[in-house]
C-alpha atoms as a PDB file:
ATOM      1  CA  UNK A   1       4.772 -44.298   9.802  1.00  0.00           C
ATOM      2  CA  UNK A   2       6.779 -41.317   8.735  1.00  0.00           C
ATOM      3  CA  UNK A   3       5.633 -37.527   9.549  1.00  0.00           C
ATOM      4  CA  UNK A   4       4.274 -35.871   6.544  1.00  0.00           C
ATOM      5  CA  UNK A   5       6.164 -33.124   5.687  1.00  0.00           C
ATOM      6  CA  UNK A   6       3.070 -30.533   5.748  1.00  0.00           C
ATOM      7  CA  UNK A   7       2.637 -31.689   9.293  1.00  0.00           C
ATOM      8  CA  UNK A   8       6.572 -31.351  10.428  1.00  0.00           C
ATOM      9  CA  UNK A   9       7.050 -27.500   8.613  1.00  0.00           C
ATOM     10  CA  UNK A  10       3.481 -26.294  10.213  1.00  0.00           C
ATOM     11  CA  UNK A  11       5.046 -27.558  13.753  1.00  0.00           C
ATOM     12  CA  UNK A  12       7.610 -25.255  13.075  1.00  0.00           C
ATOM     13  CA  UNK A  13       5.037 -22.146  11.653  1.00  0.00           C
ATOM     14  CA  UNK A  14       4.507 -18.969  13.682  1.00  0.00           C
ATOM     15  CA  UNK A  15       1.470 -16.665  13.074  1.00  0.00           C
ATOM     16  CA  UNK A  16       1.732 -13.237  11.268  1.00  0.00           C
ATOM     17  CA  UNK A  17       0.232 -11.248  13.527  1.00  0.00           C
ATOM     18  CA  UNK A  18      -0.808 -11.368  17.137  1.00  0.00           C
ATOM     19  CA  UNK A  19      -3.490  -9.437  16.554  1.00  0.00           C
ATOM     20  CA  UNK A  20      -6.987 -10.888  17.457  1.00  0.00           C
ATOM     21  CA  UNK A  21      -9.905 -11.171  14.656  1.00  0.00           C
ATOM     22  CA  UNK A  22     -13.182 -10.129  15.093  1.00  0.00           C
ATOM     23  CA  UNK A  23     -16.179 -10.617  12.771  1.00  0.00           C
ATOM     24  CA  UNK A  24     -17.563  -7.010  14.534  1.00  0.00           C
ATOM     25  CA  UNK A  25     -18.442  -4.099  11.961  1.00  0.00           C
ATOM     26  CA  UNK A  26     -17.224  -1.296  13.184  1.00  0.00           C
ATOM     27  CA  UNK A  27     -17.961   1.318  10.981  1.00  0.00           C
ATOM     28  CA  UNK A  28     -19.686   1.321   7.198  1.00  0.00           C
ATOM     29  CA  UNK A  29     -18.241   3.413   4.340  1.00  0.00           C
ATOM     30  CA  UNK A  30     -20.687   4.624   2.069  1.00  0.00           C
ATOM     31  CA  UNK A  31     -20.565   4.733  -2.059  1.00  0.00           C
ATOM     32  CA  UNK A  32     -20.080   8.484  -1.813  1.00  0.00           C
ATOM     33  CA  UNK A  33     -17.103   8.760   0.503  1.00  0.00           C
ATOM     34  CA  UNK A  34     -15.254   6.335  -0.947  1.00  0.00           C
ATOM     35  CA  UNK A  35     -16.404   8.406  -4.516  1.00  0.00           C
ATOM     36  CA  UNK A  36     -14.964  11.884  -2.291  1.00  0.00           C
ATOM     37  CA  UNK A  37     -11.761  10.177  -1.049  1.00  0.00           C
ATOM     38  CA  UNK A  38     -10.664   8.450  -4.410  1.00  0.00           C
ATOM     39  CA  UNK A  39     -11.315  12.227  -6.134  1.00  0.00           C
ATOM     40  CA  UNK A  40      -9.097  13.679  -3.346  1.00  0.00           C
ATOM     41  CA  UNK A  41      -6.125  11.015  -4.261  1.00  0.00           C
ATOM     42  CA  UNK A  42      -6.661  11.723  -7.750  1.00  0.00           C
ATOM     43  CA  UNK A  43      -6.079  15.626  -7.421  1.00  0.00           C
ATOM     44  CA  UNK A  44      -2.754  14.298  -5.212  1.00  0.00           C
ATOM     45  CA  UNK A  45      -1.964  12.511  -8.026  1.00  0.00           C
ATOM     46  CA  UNK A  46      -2.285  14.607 -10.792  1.00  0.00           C
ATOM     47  CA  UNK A  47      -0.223  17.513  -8.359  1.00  0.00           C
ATOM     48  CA  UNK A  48       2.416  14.572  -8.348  1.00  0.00           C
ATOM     49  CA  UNK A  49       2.418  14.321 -12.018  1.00  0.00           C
ATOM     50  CA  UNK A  50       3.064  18.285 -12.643  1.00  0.00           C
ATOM     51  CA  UNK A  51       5.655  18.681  -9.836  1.00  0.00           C
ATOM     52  CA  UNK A  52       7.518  15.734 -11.162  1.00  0.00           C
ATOM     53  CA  UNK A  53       7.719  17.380 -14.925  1.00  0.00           C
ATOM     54  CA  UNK A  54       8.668  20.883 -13.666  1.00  0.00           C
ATOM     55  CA  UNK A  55      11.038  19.480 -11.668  1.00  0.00           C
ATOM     56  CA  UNK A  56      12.340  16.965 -15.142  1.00  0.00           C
ATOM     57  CA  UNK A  57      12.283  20.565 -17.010  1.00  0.00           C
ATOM     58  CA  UNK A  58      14.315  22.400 -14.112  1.00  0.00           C
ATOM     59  CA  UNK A  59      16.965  19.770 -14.124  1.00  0.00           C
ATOM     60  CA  UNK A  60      17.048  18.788 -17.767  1.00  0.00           C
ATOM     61  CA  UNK A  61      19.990  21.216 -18.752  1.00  0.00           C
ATOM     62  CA  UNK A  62      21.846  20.931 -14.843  1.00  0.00           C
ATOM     63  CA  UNK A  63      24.988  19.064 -15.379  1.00  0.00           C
ATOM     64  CA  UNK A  64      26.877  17.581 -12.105  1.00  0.00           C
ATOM     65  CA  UNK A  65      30.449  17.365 -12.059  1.00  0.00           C
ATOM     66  CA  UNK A  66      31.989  15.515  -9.135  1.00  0.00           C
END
């Protein structure tokens, strides 16, 4: 009977990673440092968000001639 051809592509299928799995905890984030972090990437975000306008508003009237 013929191969299945689920069975002949996984014979050829290599794995992702080589790293090993564990079902360990290591360490536990609580609610209120992931609250602290996601405020820090927010101000980082918002900083983006200005920088990226002044810079639109610097460049808005530069014209480049090659």
């Amino acid at each position: 009977m013929k191969e299945s051809i689920d069975a002949r592509v996984k014979s050829f299928a290599k794995p992702a990673s080589s790293v090993k799995h564990s079902s360990k905890i290591v360490r536990t984030i609580s609610k209120l440092d992931i609250l602290k972090l996601n405020l820090e990437v927010d101000k980082k975000i918002k900083q983006n968000a200005r920088e990226r306008r002044a810079s639109f508003e610097e460049a808005k009237d530069v014209i480049v001639k090659d």
